[in-house]
N, C-alpha and C. Protein backbone atom coordinates (compact mmCIF):
# COMPACT_ATOMS: atom_id res chain seq x y z
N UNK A 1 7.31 10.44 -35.60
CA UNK A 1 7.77 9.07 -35.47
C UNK A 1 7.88 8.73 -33.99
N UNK A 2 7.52 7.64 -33.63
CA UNK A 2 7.06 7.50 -33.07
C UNK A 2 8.38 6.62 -31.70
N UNK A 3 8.83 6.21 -30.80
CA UNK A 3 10.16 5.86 -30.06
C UNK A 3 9.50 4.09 -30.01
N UNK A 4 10.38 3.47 -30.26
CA UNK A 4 10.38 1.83 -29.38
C UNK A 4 10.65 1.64 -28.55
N UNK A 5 9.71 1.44 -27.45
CA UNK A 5 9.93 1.25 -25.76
C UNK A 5 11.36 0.14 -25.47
N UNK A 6 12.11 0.00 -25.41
CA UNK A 6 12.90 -1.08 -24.25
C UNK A 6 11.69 -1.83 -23.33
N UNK A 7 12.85 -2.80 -22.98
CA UNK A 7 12.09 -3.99 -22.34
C UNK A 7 13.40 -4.38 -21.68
N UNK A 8 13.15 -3.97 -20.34
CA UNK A 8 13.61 -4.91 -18.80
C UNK A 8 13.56 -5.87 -17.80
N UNK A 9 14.38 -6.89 -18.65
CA UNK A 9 14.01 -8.12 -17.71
C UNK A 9 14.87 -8.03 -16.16
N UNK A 10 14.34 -8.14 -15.38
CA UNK A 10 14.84 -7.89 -14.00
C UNK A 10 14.48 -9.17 -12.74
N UNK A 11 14.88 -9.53 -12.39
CA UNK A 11 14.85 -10.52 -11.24
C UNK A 11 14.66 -9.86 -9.71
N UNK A 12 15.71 -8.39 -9.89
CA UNK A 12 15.59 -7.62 -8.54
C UNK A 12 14.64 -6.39 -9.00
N UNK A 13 13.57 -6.51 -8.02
CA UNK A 13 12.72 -4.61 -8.68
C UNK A 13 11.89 -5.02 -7.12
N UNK A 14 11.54 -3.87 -7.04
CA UNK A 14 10.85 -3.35 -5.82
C UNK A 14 9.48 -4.40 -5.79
N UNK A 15 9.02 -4.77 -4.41
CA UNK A 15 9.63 -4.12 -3.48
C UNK A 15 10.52 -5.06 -2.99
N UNK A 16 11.16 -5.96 -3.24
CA UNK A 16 12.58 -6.58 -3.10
C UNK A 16 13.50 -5.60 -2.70
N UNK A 17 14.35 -5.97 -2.06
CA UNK A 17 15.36 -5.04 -1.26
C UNK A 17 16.71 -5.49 -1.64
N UNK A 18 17.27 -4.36 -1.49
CA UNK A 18 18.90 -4.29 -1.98
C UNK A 18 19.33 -3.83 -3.07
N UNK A 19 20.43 -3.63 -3.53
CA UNK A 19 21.12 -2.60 -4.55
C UNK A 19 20.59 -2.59 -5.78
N UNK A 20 20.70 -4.04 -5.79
CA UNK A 20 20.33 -4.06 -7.65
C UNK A 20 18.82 -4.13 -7.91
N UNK A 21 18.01 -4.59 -6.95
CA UNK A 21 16.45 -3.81 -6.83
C UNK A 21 16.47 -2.51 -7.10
N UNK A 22 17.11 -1.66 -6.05
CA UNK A 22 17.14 -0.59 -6.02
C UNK A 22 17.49 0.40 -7.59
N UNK A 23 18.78 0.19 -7.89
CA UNK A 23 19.12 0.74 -9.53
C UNK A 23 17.87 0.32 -10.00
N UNK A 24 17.46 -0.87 -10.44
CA UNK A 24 16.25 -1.39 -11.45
C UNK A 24 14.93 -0.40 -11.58
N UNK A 25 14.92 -0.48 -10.09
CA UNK A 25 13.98 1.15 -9.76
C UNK A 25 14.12 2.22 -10.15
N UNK A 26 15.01 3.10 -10.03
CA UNK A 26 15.67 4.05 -10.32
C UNK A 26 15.50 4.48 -12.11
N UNK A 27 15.94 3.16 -12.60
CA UNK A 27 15.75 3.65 -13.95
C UNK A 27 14.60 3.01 -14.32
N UNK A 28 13.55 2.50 -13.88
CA UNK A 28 12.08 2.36 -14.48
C UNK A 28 11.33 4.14 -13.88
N UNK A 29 12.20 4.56 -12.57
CA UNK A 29 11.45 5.43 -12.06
C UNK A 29 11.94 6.49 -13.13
N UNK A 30 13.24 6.66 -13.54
CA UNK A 30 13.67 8.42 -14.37
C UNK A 30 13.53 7.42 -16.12
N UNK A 31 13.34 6.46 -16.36
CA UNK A 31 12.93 6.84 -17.90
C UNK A 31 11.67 7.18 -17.94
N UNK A 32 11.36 7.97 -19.52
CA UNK A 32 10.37 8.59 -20.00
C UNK A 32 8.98 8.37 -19.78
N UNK A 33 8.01 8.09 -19.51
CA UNK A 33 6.94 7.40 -19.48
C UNK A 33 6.86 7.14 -21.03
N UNK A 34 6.08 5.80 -20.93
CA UNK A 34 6.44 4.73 -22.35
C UNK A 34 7.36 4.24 -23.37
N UNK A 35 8.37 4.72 -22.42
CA UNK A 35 10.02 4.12 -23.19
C UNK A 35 10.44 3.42 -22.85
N UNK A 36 10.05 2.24 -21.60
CA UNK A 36 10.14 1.30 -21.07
C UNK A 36 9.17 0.30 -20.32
N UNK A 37 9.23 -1.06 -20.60
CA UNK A 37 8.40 -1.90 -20.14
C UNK A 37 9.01 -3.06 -18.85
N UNK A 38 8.75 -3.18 -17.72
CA UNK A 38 9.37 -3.96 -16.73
C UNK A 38 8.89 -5.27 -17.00
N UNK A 39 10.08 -6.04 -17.18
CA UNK A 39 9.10 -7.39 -16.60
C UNK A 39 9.93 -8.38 -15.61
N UNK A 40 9.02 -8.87 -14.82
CA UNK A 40 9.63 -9.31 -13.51
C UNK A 40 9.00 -10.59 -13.20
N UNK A 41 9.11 -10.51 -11.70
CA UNK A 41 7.97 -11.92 -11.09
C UNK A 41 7.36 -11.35 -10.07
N UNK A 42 6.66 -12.23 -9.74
CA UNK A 42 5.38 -11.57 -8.56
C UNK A 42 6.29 -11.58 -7.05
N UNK A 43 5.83 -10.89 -6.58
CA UNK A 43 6.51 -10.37 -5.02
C UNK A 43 4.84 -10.03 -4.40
N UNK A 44 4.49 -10.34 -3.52
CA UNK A 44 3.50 -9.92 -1.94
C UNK A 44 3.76 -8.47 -2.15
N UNK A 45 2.62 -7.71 -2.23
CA UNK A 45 2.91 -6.20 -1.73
C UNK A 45 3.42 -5.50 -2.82
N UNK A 46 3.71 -5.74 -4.05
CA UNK A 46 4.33 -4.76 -5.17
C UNK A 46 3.16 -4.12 -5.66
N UNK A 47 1.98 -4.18 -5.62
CA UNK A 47 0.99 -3.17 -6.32
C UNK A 47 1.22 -1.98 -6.06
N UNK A 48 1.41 -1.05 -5.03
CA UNK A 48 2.04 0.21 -4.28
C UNK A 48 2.69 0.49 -5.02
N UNK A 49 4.25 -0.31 -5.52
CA UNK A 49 5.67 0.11 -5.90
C UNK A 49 5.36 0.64 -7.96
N UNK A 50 4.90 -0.37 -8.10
CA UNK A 50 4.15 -0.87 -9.49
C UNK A 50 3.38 0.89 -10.41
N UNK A 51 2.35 0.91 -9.00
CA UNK A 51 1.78 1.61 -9.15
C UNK A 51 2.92 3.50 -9.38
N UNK A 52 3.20 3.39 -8.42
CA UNK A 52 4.49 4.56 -8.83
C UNK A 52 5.03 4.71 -9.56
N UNK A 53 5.45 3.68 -10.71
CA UNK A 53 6.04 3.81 -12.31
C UNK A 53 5.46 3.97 -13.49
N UNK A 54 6.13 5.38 -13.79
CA UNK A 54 5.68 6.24 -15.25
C UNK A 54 5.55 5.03 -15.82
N UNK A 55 6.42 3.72 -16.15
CA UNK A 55 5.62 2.67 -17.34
C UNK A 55 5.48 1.59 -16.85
N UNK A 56 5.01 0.65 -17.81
CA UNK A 56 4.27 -0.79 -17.75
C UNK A 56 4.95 -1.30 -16.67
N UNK A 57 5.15 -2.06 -15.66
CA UNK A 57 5.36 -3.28 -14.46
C UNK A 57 4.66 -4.68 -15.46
N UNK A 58 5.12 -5.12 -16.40
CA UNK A 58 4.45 -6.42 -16.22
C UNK A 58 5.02 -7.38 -15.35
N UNK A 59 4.11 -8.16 -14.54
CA UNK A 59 4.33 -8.89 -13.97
C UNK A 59 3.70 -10.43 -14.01
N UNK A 60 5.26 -11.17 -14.16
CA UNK A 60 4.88 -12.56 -14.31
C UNK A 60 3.62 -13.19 -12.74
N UNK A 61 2.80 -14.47 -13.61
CA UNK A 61 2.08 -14.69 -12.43
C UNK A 61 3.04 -16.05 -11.89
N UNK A 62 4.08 -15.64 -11.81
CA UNK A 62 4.81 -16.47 -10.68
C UNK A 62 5.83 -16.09 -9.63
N UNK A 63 6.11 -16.56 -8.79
CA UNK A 63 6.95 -15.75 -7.49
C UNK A 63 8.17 -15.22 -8.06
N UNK A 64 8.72 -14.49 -8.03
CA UNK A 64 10.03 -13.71 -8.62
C UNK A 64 11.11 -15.19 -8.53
N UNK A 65 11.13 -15.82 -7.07
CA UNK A 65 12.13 -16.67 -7.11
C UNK A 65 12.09 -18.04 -7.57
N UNK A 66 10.85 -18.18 -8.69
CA UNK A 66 10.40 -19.51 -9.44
C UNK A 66 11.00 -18.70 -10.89
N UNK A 67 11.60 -17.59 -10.81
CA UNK A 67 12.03 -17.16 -12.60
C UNK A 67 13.65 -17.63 -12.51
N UNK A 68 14.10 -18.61 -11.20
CA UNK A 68 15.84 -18.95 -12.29
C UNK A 68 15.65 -20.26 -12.10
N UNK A 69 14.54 -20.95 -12.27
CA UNK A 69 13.89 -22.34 -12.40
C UNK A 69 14.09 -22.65 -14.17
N UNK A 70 13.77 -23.58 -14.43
CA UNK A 70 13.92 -24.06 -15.79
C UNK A 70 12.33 -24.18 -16.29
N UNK A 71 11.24 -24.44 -15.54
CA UNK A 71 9.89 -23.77 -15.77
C UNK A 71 9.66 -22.02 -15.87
N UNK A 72 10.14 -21.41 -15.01
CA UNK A 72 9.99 -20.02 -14.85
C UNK A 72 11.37 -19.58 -16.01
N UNK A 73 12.07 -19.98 -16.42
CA UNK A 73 12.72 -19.09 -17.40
C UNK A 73 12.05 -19.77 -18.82
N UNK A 74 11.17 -20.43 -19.00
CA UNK A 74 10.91 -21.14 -20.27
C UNK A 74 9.08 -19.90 -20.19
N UNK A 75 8.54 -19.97 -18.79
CA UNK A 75 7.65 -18.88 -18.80
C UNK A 75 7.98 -17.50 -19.31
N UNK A 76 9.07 -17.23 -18.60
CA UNK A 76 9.45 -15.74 -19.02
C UNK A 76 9.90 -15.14 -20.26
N UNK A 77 10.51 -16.23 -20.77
CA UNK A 77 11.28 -16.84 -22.34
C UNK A 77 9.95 -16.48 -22.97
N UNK A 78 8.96 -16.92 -22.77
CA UNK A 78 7.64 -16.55 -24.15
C UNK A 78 6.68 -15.53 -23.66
N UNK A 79 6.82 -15.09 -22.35
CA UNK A 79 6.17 -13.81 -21.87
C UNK A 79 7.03 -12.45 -22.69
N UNK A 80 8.38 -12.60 -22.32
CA UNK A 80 9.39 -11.50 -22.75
C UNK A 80 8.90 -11.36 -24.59
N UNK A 81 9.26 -12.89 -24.70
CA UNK A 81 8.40 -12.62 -26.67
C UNK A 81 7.25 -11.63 -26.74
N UNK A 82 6.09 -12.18 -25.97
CA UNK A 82 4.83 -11.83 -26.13
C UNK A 82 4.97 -10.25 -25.89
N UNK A 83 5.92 -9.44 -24.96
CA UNK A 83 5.88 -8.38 -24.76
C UNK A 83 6.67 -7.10 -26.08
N UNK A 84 7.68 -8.15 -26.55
CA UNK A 84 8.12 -7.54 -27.34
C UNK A 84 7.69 -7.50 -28.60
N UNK A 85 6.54 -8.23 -29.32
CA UNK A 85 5.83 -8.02 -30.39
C UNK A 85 4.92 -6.91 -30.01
N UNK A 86 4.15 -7.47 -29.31
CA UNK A 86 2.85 -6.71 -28.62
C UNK A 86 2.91 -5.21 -28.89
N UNK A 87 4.60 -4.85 -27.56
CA UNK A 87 4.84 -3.57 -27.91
C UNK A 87 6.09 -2.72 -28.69
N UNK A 88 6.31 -3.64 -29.95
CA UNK A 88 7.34 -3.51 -30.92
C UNK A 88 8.88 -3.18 -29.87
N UNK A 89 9.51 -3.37 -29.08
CA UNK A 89 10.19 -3.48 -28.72
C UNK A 89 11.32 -3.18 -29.25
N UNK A 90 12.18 -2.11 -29.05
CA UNK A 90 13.39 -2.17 -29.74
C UNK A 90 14.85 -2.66 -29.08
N UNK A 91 14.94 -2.92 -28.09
CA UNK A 91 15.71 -3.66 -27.19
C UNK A 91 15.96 -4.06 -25.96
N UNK A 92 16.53 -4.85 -25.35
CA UNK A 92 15.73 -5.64 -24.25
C UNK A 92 17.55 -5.33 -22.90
N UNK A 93 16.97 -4.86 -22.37
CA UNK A 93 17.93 -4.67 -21.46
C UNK A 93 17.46 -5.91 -20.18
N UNK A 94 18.74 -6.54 -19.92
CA UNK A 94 18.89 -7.36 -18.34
C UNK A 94 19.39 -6.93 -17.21
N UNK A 95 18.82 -7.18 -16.18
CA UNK A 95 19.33 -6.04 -15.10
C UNK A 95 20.27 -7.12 -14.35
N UNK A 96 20.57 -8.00 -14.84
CA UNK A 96 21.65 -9.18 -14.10
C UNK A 96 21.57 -10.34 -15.69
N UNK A 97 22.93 -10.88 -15.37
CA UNK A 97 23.21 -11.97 -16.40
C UNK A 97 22.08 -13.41 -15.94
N UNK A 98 21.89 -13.69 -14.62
CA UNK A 98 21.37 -14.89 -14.04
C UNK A 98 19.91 -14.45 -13.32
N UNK A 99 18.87 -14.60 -13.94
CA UNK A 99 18.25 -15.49 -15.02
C UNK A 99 18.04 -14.64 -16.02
N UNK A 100 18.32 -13.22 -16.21
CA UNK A 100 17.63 -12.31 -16.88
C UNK A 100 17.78 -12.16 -18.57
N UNK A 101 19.54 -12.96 -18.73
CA UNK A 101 19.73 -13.23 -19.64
C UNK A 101 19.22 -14.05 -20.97
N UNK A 102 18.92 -15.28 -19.78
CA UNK A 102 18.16 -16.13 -20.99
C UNK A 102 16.47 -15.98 -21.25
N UNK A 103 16.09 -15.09 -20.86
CA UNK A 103 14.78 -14.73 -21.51
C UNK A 103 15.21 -13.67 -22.68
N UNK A 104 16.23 -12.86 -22.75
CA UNK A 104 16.39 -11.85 -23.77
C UNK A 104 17.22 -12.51 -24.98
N UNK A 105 17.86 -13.81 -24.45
CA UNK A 105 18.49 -14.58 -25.46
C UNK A 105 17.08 -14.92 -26.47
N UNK A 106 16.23 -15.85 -25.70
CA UNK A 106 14.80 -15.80 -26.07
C UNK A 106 14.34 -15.01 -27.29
N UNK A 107 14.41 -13.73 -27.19
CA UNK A 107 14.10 -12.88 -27.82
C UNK A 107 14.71 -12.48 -29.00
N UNK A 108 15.98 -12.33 -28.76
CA UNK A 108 16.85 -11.91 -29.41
C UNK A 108 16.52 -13.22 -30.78
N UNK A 109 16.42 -14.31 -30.26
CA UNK A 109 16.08 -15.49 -31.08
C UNK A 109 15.21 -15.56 -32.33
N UNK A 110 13.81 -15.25 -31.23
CA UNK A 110 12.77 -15.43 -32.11
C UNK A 110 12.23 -13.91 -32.35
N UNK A 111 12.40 -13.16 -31.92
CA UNK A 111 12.15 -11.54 -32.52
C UNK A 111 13.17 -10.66 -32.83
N UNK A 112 14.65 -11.43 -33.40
CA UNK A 112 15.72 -10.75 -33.45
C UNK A 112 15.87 -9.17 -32.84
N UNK A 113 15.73 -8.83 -31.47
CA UNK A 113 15.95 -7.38 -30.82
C UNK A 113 16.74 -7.65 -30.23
N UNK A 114 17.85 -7.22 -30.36
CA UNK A 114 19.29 -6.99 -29.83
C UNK A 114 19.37 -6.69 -28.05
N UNK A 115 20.22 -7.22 -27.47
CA UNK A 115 20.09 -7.41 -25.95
C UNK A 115 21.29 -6.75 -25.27
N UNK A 116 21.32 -6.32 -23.74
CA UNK A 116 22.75 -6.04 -23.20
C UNK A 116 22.16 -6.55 -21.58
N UNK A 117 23.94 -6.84 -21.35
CA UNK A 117 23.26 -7.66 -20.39
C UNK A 117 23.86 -6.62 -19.06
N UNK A 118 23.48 -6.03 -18.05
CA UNK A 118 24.20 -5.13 -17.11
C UNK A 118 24.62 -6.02 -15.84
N UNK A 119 26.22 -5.95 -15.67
CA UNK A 119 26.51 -7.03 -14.90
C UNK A 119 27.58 -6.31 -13.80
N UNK A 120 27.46 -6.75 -12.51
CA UNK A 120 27.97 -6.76 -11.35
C UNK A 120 29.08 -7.47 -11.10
N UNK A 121 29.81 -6.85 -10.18
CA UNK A 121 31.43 -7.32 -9.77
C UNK A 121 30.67 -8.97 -8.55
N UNK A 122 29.46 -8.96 -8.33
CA UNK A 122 29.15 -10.02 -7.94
C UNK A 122 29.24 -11.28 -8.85
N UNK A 123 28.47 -10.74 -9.88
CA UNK A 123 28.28 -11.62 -11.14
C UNK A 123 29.81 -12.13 -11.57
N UNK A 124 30.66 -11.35 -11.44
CA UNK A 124 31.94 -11.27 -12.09
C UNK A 124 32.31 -12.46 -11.31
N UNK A 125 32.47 -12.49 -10.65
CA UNK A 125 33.07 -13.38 -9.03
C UNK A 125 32.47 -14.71 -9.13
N UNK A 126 31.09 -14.51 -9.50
CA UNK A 126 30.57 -15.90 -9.16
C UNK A 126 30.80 -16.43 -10.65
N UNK A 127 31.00 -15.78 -11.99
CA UNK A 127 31.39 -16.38 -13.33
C UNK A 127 32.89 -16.78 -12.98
N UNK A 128 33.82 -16.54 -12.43
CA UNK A 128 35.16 -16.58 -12.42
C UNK A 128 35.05 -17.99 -11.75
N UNK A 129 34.29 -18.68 -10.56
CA UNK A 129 34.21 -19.50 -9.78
C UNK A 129 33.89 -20.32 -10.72
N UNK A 130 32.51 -19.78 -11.22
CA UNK A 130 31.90 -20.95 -12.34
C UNK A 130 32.54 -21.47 -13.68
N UNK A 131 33.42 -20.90 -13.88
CA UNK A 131 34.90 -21.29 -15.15
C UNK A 131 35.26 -21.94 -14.63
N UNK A 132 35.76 -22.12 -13.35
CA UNK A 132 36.96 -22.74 -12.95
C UNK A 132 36.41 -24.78 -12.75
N UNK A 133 34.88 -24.58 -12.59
CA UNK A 133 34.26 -25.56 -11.92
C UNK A 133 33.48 -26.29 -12.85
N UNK A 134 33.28 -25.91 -13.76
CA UNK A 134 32.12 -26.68 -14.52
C UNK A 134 32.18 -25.92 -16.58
N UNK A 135 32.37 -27.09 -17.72
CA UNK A 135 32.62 -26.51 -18.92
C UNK A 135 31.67 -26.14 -19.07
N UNK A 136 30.52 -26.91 -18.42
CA UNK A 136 28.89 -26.21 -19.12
C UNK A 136 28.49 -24.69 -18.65
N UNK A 137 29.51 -24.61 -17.32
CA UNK A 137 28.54 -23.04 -17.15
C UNK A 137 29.51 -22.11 -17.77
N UNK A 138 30.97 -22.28 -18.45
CA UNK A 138 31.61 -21.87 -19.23
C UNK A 138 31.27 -21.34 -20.12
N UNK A 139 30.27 -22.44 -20.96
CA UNK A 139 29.66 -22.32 -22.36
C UNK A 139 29.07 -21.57 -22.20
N UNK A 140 27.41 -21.55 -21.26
CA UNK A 140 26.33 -21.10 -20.95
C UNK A 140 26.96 -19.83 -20.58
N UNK A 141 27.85 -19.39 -20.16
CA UNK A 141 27.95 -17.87 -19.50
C UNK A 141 28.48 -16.96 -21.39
N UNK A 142 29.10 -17.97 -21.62
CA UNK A 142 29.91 -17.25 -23.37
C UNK A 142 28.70 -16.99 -24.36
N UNK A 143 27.68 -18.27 -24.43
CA UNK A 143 26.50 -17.94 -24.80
C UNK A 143 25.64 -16.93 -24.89
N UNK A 144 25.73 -16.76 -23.24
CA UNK A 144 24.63 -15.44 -22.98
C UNK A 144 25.29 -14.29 -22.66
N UNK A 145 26.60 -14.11 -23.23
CA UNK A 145 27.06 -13.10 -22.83
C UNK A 145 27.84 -12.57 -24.29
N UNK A 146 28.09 -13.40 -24.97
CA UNK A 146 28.38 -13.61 -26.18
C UNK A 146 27.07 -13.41 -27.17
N UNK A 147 26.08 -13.49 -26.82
CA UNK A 147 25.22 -13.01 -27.95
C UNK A 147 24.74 -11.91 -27.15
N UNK A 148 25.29 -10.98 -26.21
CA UNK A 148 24.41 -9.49 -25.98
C UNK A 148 25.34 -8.58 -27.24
N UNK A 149 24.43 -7.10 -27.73
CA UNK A 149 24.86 -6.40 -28.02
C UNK A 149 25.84 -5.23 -27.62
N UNK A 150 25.28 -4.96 -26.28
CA UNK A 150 26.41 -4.58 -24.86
C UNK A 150 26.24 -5.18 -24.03
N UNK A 151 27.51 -4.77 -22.79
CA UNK A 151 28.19 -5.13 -21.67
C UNK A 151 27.90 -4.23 -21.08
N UNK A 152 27.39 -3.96 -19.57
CA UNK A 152 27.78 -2.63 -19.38
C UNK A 152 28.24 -3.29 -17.46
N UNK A 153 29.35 -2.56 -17.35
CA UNK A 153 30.04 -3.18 -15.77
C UNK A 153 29.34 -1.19 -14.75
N UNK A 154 28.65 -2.57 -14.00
CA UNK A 154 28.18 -1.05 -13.14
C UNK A 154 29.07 -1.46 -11.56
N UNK A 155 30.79 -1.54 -11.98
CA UNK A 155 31.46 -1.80 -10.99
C UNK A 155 32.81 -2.05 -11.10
N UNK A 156 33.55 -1.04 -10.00
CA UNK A 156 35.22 -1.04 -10.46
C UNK A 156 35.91 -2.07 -10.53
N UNK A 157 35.51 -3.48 -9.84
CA UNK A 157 35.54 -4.57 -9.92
C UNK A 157 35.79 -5.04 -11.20
């Protein structure tokens, strides 16, 4: 029998720089080869990085920083589908709540595969701001955080 790859929606992955690039790496670099599928946005220069990972890199054909657009998450929204039929998908991990979330909401939707969303004491900070300021990003954060299957806090925060 045969394993269902995961599927990683990520906003930060190489060769983008900084922490949460960095982790995203890390675990596309130590899971299994074919137990995981990346999907991201285009960055200058990632063929190199791409090329170094035991599995799939799909990569959207749009700039990484056109995916927390309302065009680029409605792209990624039916790319993330397309990936998770394609390669039966058994659950869709986010490597940040903002934008990564609502493509796995996406999913979770129309290919019912259960989602978790992995969130930062950054994230934390800027949701605490965003309660205080606005009901809609209230909703929108309960939404997409409220329909993951896990939470996971990678921070003592």
């Amino acid at each position: 029998m045969s394993m269902r790859p995961d599927l990683l929606l990520t906003y930060d992955f190489p060769p983008m720089g900084g922490g949460i690039a960095r982790m995203m790496s890390e675990l596309a670099l130590r899971t299994p080869r074919g137990e995981l599928i990346v999907s991201t946005g285009r960055l200058p220069g990632s063929a190199p990085s791409d090329a170094a990972m035991p599995n799939l890199v799909d990569r959207l054909d749009i700039p990484a920083g056109r995916l927390k657009t309302v065009p680029g998450l409605l792209r990624w929204g039916f790319r993330a589908e397309s990936l998770a039929r394609r390669h039966q998908v058994g659950f869709v991990w986010c490597g940040n709540i903002r934008p990564a979330a609502y493509p796995a909401r996406w999913v979770r939707a129309r290919c019912g595969v259960p989602y978790g969303v992995i969130v930062y004491g950054g994230d934390l900070l800027e949701l605490r701001r965003n309660f205080r300021a606005s009901s809609l990003k209230r909703r929108t954060a309960r939404w997409l955080l409220g329909g993951a299957d896990v939470i996971v806090a990678i921070s003592r925060w």
